[in-house]
Structure formats: structure tokens, C-alpha cells
N, C-alpha and C. Protein backbone atom coordinates (compact mmCIF):
# COMPACT_ATOMS: atom_id res chain seq x y z
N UNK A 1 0.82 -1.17 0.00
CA UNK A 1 0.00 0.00 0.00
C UNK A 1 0.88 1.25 0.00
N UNK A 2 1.75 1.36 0.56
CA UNK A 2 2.90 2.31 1.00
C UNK A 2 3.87 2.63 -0.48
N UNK A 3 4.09 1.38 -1.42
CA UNK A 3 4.71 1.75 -2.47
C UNK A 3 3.78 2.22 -3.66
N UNK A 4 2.16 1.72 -3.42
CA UNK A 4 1.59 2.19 -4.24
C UNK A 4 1.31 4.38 -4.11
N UNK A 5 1.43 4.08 -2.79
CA UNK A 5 0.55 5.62 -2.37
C UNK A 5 2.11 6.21 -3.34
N UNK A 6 3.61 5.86 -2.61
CA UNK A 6 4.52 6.06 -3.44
C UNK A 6 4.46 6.28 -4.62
N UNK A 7 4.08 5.43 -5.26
CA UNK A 7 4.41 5.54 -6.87
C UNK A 7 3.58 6.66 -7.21
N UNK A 8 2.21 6.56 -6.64
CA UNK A 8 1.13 7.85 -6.99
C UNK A 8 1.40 9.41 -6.93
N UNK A 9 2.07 8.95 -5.78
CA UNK A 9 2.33 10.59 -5.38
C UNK A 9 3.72 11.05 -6.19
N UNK A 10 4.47 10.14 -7.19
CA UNK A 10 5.64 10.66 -7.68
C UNK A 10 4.79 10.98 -9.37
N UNK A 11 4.10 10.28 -9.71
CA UNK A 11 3.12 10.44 -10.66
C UNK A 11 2.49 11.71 -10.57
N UNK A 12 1.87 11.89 -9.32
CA UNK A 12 1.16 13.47 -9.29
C UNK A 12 2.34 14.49 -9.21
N UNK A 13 3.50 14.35 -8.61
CA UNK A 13 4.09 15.37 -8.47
C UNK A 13 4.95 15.57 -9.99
N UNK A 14 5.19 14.68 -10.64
CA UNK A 14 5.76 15.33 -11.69
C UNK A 14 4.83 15.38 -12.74
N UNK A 15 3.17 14.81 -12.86
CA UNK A 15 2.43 15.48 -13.78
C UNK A 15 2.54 15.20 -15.20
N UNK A 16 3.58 15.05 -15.69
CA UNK A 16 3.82 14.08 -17.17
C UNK A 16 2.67 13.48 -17.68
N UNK A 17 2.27 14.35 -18.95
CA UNK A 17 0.79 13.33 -19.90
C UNK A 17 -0.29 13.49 -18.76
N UNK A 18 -0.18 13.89 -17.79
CA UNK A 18 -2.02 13.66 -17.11
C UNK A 18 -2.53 14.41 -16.74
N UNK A 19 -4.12 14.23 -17.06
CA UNK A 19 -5.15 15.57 -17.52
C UNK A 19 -5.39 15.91 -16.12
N UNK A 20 -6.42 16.93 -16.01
CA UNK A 20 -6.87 17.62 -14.67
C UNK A 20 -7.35 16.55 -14.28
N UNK A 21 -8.21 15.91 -14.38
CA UNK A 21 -9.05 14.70 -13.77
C UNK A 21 -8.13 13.66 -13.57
N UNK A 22 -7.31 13.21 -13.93
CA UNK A 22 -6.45 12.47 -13.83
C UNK A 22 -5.73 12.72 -12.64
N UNK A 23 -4.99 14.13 -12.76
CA UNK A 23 -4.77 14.50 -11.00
C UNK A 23 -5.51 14.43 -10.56
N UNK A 24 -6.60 15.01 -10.70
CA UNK A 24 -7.80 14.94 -9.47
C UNK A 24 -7.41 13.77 -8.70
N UNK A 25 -8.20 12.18 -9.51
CA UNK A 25 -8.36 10.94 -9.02
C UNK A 25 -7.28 10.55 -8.22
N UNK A 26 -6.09 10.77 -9.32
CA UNK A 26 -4.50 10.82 -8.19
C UNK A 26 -4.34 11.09 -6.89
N UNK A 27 -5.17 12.49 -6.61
CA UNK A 27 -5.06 13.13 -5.20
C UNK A 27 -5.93 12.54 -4.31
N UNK A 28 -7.28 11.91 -5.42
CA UNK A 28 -8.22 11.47 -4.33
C UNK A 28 -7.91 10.06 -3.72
N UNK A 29 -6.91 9.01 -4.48
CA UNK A 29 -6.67 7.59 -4.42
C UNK A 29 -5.28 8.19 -3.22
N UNK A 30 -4.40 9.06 -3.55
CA UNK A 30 -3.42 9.01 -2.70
C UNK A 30 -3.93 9.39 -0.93
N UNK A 31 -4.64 10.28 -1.46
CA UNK A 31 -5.76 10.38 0.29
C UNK A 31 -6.91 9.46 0.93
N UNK A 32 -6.91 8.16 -0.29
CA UNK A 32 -8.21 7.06 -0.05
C UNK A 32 -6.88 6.21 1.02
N UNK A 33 -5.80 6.28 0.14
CA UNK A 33 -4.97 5.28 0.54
C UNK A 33 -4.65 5.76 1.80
N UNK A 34 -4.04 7.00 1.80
CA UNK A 34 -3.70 7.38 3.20
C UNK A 34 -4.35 7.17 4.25
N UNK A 35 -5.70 7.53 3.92
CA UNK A 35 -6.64 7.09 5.45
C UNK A 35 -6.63 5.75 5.21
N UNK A 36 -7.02 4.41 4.25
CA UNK A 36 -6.85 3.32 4.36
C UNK A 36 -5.40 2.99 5.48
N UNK A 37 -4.12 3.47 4.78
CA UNK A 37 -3.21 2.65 5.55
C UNK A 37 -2.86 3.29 7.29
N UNK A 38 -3.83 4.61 7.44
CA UNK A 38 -4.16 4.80 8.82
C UNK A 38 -4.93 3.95 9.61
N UNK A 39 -6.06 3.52 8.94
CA UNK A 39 -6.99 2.52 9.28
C UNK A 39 -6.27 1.34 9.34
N UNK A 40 -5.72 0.52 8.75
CA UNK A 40 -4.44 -0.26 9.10
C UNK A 40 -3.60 -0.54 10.19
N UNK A 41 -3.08 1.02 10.33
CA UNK A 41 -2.13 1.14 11.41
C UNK A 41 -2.69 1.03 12.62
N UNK A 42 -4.15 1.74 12.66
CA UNK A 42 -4.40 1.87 14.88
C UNK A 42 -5.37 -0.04 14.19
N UNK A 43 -5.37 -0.76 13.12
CA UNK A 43 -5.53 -2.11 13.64
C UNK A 43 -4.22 -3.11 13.99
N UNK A 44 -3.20 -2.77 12.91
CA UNK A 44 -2.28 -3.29 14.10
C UNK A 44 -2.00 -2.85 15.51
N UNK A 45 -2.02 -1.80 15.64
CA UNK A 45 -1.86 -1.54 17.10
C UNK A 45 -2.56 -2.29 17.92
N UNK A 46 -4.15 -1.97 17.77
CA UNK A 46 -4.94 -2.66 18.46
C UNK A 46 -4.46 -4.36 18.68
N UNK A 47 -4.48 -4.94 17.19
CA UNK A 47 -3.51 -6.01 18.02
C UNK A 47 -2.57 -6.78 18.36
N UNK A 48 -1.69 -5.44 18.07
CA UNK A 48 -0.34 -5.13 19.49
C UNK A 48 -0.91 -5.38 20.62
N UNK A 49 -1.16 -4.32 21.05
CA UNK A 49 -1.92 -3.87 22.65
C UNK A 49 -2.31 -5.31 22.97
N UNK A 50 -3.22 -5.88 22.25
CA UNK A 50 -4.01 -6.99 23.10
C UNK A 50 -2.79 -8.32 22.65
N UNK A 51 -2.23 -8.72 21.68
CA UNK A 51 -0.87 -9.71 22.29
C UNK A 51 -0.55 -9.34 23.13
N UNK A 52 -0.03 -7.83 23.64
CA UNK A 52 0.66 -7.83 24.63
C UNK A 52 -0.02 -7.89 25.80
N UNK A 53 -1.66 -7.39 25.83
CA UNK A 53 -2.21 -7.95 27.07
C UNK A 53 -2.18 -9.95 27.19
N UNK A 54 -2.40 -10.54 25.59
CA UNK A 54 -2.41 -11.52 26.21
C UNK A 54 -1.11 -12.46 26.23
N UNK A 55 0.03 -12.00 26.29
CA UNK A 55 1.36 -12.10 26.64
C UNK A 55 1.34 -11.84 28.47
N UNK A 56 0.74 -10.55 28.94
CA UNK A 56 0.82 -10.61 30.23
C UNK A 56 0.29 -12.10 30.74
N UNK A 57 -1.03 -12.23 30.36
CA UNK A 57 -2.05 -13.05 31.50
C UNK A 57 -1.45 -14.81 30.83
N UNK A 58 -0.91 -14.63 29.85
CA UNK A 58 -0.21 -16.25 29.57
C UNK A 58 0.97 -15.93 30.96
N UNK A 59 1.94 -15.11 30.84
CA UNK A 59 3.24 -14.99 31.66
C UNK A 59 2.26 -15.01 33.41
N UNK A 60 1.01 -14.11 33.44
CA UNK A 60 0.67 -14.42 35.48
C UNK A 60 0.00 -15.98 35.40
N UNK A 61 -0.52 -16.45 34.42
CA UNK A 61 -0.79 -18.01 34.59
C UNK A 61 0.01 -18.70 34.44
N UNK A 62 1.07 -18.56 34.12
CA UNK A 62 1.73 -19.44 34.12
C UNK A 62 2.55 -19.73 35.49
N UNK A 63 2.91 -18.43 35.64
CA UNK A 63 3.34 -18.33 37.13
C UNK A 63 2.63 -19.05 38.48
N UNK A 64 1.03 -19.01 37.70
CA UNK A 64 0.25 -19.47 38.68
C UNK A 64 0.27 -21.28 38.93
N UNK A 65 0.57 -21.49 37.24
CA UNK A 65 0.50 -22.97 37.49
C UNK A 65 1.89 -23.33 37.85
N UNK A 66 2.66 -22.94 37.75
CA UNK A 66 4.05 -23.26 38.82
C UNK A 66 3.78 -22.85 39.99
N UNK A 67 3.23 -22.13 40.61
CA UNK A 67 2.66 -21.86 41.99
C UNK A 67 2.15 -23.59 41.99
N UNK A 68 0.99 -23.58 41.60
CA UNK A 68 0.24 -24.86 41.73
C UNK A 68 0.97 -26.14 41.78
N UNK A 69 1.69 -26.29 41.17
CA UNK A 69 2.34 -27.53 40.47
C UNK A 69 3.74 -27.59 41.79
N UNK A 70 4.16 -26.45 42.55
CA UNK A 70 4.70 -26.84 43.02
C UNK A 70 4.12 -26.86 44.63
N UNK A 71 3.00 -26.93 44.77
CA UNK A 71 2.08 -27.00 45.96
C UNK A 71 1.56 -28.13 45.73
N UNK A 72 1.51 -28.74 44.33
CA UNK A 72 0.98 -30.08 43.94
C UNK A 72 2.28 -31.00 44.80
N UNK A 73 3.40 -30.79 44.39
CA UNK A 73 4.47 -31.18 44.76
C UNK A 73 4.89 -31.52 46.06
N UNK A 74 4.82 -30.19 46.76
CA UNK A 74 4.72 -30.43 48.16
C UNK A 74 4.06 -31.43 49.20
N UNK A 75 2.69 -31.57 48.12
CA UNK A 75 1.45 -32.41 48.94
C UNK A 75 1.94 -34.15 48.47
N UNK A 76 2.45 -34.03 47.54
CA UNK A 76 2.79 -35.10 47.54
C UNK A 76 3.82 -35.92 47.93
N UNK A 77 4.52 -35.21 48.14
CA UNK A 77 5.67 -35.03 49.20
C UNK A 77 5.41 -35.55 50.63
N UNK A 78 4.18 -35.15 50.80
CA UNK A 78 3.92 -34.80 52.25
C UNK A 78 2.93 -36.45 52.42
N UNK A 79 2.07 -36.70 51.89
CA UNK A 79 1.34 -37.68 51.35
C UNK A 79 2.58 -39.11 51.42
N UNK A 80 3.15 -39.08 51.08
CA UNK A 80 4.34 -40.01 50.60
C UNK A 80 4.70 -40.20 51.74
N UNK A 81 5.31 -39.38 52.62
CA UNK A 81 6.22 -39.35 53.79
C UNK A 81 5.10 -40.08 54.87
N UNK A 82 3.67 -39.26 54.85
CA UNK A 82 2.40 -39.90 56.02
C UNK A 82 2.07 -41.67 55.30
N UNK A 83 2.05 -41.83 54.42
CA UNK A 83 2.02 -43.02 54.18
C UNK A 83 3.18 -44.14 54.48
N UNK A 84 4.92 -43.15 54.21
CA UNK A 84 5.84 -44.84 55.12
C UNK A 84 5.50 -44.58 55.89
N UNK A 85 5.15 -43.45 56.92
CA UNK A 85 5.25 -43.64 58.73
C UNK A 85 3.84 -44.65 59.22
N UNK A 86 2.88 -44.39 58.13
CA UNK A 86 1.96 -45.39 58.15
C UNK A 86 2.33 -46.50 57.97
N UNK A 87 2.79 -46.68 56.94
CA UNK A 87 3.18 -48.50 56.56
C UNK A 87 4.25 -49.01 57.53
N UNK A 88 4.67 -47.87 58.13
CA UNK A 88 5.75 -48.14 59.19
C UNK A 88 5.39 -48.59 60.56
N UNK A 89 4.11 -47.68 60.74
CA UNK A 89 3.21 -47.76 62.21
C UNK A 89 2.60 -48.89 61.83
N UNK A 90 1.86 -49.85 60.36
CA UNK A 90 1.11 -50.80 60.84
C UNK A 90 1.52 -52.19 60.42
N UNK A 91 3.40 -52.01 60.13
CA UNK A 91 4.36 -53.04 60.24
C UNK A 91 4.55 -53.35 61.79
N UNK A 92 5.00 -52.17 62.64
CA UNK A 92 5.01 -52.59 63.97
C UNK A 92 3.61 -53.09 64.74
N UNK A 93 2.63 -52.68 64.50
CA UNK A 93 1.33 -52.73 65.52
C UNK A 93 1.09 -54.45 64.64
N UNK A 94 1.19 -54.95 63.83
CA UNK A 94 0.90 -56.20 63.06
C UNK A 94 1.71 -56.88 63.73
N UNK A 95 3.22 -56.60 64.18
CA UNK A 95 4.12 -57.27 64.67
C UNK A 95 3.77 -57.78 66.31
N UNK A 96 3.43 -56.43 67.50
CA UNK A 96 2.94 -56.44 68.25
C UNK A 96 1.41 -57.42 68.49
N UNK A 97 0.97 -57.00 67.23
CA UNK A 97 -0.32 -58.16 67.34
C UNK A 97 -0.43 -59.56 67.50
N UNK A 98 0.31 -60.09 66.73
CA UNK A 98 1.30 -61.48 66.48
C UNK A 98 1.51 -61.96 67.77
N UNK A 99 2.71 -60.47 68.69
CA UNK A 99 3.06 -61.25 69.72
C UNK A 99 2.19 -61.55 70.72
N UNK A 100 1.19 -60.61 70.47
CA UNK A 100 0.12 -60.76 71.99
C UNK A 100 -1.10 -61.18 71.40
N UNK A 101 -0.76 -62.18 70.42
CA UNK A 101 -2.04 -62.96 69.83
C UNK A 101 -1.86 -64.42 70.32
N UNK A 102 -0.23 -64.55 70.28
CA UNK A 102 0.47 -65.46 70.64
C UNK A 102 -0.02 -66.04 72.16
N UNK A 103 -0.64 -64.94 73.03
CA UNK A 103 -0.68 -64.91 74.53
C UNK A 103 -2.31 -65.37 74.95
N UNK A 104 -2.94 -65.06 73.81
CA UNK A 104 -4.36 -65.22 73.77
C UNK A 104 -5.12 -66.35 73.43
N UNK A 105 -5.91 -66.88 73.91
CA UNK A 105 -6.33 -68.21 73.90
C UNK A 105 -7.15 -68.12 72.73
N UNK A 106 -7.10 -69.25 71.72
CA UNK A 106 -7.36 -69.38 70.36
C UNK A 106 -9.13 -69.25 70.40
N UNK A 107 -9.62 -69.55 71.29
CA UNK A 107 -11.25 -69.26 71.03
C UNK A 107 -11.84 -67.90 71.18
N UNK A 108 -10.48 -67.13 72.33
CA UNK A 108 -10.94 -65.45 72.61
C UNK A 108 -10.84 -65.12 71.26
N UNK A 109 -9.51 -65.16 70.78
CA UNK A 109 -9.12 -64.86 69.69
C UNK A 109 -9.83 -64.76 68.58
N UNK A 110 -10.77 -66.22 68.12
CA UNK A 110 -11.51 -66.29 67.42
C UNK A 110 -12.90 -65.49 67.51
N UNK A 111 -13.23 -65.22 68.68
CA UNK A 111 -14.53 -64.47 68.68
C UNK A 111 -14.26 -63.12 68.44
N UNK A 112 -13.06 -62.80 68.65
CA UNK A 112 -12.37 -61.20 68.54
C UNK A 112 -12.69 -60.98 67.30
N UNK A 113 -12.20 -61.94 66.12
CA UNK A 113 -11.91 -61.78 65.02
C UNK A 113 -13.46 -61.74 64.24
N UNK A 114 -13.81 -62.34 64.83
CA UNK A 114 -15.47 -62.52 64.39
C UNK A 114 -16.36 -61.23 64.05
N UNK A 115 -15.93 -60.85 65.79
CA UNK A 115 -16.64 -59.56 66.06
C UNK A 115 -15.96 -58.33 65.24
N UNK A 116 -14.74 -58.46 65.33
CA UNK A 116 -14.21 -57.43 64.44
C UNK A 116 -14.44 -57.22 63.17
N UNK A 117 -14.48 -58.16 62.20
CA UNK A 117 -14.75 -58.62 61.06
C UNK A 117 -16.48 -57.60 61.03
N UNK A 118 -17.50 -58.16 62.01
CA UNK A 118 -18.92 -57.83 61.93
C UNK A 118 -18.79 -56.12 62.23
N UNK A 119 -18.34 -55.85 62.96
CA UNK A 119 -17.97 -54.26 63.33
C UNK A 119 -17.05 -53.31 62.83
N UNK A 120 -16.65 -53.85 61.92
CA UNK A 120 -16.20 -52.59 60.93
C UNK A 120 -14.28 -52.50 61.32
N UNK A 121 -14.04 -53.47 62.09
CA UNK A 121 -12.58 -53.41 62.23
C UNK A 121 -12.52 -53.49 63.69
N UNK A 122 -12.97 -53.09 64.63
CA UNK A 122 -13.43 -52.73 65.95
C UNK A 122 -13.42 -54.29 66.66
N UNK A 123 -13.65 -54.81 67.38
CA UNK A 123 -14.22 -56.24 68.02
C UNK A 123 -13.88 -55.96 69.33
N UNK A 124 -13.30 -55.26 69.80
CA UNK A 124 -13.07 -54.79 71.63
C UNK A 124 -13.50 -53.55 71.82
N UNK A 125 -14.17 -52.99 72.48
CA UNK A 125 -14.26 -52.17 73.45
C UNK A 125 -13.71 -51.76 74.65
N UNK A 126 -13.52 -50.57 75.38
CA UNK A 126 -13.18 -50.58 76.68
C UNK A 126 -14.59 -49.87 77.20
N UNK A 127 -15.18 -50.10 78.57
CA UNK A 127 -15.89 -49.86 79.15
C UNK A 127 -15.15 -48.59 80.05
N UNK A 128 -15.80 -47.48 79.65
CA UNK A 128 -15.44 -46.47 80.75
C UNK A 128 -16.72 -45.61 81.13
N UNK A 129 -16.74 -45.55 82.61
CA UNK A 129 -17.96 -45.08 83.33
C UNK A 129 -19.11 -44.99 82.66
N UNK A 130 -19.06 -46.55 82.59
CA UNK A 130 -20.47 -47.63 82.15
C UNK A 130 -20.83 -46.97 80.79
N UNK A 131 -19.72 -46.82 79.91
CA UNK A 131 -20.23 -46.41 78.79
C UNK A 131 -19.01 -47.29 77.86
N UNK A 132 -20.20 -47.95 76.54
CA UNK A 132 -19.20 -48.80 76.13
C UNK A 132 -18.91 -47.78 75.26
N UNK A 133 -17.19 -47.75 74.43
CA UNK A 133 -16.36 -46.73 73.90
C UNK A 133 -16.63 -47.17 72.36
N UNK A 134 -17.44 -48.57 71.88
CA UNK A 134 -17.33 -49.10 70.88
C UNK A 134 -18.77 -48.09 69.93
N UNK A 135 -19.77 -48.33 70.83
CA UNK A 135 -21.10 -47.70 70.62
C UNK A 135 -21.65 -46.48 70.68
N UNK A 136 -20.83 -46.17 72.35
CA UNK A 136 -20.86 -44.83 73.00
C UNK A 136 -21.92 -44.91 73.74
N UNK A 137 -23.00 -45.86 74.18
CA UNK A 137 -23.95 -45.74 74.97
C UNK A 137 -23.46 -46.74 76.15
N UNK A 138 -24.51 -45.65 77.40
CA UNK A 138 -23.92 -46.12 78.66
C UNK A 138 -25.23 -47.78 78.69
N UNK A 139 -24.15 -48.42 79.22
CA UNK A 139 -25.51 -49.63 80.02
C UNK A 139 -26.07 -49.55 80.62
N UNK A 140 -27.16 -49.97 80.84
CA UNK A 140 -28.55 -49.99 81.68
C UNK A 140 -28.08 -50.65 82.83
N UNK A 141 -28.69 -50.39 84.04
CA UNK A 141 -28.53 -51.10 85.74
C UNK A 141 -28.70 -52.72 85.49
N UNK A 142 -28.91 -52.92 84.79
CA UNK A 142 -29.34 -54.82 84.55
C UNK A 142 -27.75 -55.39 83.83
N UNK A 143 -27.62 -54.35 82.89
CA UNK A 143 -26.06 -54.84 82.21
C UNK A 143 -25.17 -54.82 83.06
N UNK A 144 -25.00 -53.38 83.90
CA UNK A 144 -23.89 -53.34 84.43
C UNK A 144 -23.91 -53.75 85.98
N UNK A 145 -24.65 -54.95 86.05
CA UNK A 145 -24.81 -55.44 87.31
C UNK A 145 -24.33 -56.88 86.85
N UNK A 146 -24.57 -57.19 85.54
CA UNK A 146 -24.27 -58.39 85.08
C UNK A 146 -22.49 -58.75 84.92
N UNK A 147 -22.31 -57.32 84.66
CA UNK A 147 -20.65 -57.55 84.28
C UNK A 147 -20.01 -57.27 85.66
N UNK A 148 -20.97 -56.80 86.77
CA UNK A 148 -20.03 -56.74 87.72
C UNK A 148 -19.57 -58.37 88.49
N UNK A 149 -21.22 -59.06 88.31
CA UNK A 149 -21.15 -60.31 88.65
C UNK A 149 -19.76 -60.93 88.34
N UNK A 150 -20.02 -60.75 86.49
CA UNK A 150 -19.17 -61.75 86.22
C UNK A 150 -17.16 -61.97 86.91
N UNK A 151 -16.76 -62.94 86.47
CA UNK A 151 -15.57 -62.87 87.20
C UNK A 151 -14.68 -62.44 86.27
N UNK A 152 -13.27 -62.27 86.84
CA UNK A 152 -12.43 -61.06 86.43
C UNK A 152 -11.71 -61.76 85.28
N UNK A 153 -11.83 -62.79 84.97
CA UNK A 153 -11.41 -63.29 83.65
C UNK A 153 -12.48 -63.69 82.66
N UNK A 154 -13.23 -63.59 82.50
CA UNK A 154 -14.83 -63.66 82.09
C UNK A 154 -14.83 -63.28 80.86
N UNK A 155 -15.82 -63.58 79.55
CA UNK A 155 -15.83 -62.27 78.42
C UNK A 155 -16.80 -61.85 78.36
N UNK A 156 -17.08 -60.13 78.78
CA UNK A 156 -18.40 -59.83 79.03
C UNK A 156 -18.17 -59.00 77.33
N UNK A 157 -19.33 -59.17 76.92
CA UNK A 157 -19.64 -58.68 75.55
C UNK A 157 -21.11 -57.26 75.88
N UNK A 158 -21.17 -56.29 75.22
CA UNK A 158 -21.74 -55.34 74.97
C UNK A 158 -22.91 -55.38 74.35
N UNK A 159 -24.19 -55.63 75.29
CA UNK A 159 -25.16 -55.94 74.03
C UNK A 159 -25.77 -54.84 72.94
N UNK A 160 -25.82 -53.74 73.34
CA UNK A 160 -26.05 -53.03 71.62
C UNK A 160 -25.00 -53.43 70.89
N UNK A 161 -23.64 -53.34 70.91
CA UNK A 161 -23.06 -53.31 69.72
C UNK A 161 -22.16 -54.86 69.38
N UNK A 162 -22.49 -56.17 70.27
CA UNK A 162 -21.52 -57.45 70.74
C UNK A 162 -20.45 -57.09 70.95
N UNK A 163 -20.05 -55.86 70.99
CA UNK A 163 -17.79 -56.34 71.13
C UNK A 163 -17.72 -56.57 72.31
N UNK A 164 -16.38 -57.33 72.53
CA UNK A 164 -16.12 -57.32 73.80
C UNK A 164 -15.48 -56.15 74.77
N UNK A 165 -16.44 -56.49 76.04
CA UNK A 165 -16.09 -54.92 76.74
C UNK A 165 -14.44 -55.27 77.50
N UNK A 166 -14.02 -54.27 77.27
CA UNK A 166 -12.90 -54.38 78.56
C UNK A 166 -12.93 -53.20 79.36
N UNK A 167 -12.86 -54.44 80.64
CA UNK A 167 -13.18 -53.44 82.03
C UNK A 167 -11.98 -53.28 82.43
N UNK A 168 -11.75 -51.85 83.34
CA UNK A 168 -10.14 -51.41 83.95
C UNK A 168 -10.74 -50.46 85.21
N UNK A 169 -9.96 -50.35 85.75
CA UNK A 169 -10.64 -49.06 86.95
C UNK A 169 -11.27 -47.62 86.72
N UNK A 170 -11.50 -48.09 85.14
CA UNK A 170 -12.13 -46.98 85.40
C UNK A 170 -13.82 -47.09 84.27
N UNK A 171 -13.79 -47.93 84.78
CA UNK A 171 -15.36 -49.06 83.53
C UNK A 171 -16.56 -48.41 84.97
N UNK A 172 -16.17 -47.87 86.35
CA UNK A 172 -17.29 -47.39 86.88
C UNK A 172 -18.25 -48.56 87.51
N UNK A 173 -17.38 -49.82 87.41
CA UNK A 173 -18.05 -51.02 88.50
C UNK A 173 -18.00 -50.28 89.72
């Protein structure tokens, strides 16, 4: 556009062979063009301006997803580490179980496992001030007259929820 307005305007200025109308049109195409390649210009600008706005908001998102990605990082990090101390805590408590399963008479044992199995992982309780810890409800005067009966090696079981209760000084006999 720029070499045409060029060529035009060297055409009008030296005038050679061309009639009045001929300049005329000359002057009017070299000023069509001019505002054309103004009209041009504020559209590249315009999008200038907005690459460069969307040059900013690519460059703060991106920033953002490295923010993210390294908070992703962290958590997993963190995730990783709570899981050996886990696999760590239920290598030892499995080990411990073993040994003091070892100590336990194979039919307690078996009803433990029973009950646990039926209760969601759970199969013991401790009884504290007549409230079993498995259920959370206290026993009625008939229950906890029954477990006082019973004797101190006994298996008193919980009737809302069956686990077995364990009593200590502080079960509120």
C-alpha cells in the first residue's frame, strides 16, 4: 500500500501526460490510501496492545501454574512421607499383634476376630464409666450389674453393639 501511495504521489508530483481529472483521481486515491493505511495502522496496534495484554495473562498463569504444580508437589511429598510412617506404624502394631495374639487363647481370639470382622474393624471395646467406647452408649442397671457379677477373667460382651467390653478401673463397676 505504501509503495503504491509512493508511486502515486511521484506520478502526481511530476504530472507528465495527465489531464486535470487524472490528478484529481490521483489526489483522491493518494488520500483514499492514506486514510486506508491509517486505518491499518491503529488495527495493528490494536492487536499489538491486546498480544501484549495476552502475553501478560499467559506470563501471570503461568506463574500461577508453577505456583500450583509446586504445591501439587509439596502435597505429595507430604502424602508419601504420612504413608511410610503409616506403613511403618502398621508393620510394627501387626508385629505387636502377632506377639500378643500369641498370649491369647485361640477361642478369645476367634470371637475377637469374628466380632471385628462384623464391626467394621473394631471387636473390643473398653468400658469407661459404664459407657461402652465401641457404641458410646452407657448400660442400663441390669447390664452393668451383670458384668459386675461376672468374674475377672470372664468375656463380658456389649449388648447393643456385641464387642467385647474391657473393664479397667475406670469401667465405673
Amino acid at each position: 500500500m505504501r509503495q503504491r501511495a509512493a508511486r502515486d504521489q511521484q506520478r502526481l508530483d511530476s504530472g507528465v501526460g495527465l489531464s486535470a481529472k487524472d490528478l484529481e483521481n490521483l489526489q483522491h486515491e493518494i488520500t483514499s490510501l492514506a486514510k486506508r493505511q491509517g486505518d491499518l495502522e491503529d488495527v495493528v496496534l490494536e492487536v499489538m496492545e491486546r498480544r501484549e495484554s495476552a502475553q501478560e495473562r499467559v506470563t501471570e498463569l503461568t506463574a500461577r501454574v508453577e505456583s500450583v504444580q509446586a504445591k501439587v508437589t509439596d502435597a505429595v511429598a507430604r502424602r508419601d512421607a504420612a504413608f511410610a510412617e503409616i506403613d511403618a506404624e502398621v508393620a510394627s502394631v501387626t508385629k505387636d499383634r502377632e506377639i500378643v495374639s500369641g498370649s491369647v487363647p485361640a477361642d478369645l481370639l476367634g470371637l475377637y476376630d469374628k466380632v471385628r470382622v462384623k464391626q467394621g474393624g473394631i471387636g473390643a471395646a473398653r468400658l469407661n464409666q459404664r459407657r461402652c467406647e465401641g457404641c458410646r452408649l452407657e448400660l442400663d442397671l441390669t447390664e452393668l450389674n451383670e458384668v459386675r457379677a461376672a468374674a475377672a477373667d470372664a468375656v463380658v460382651r456389649c449388648e447393643n453393639c456385641s464387642r467385647i467390653l474391657v473393664r479397667n478401673a475406670e469401667s465405673g463397676l
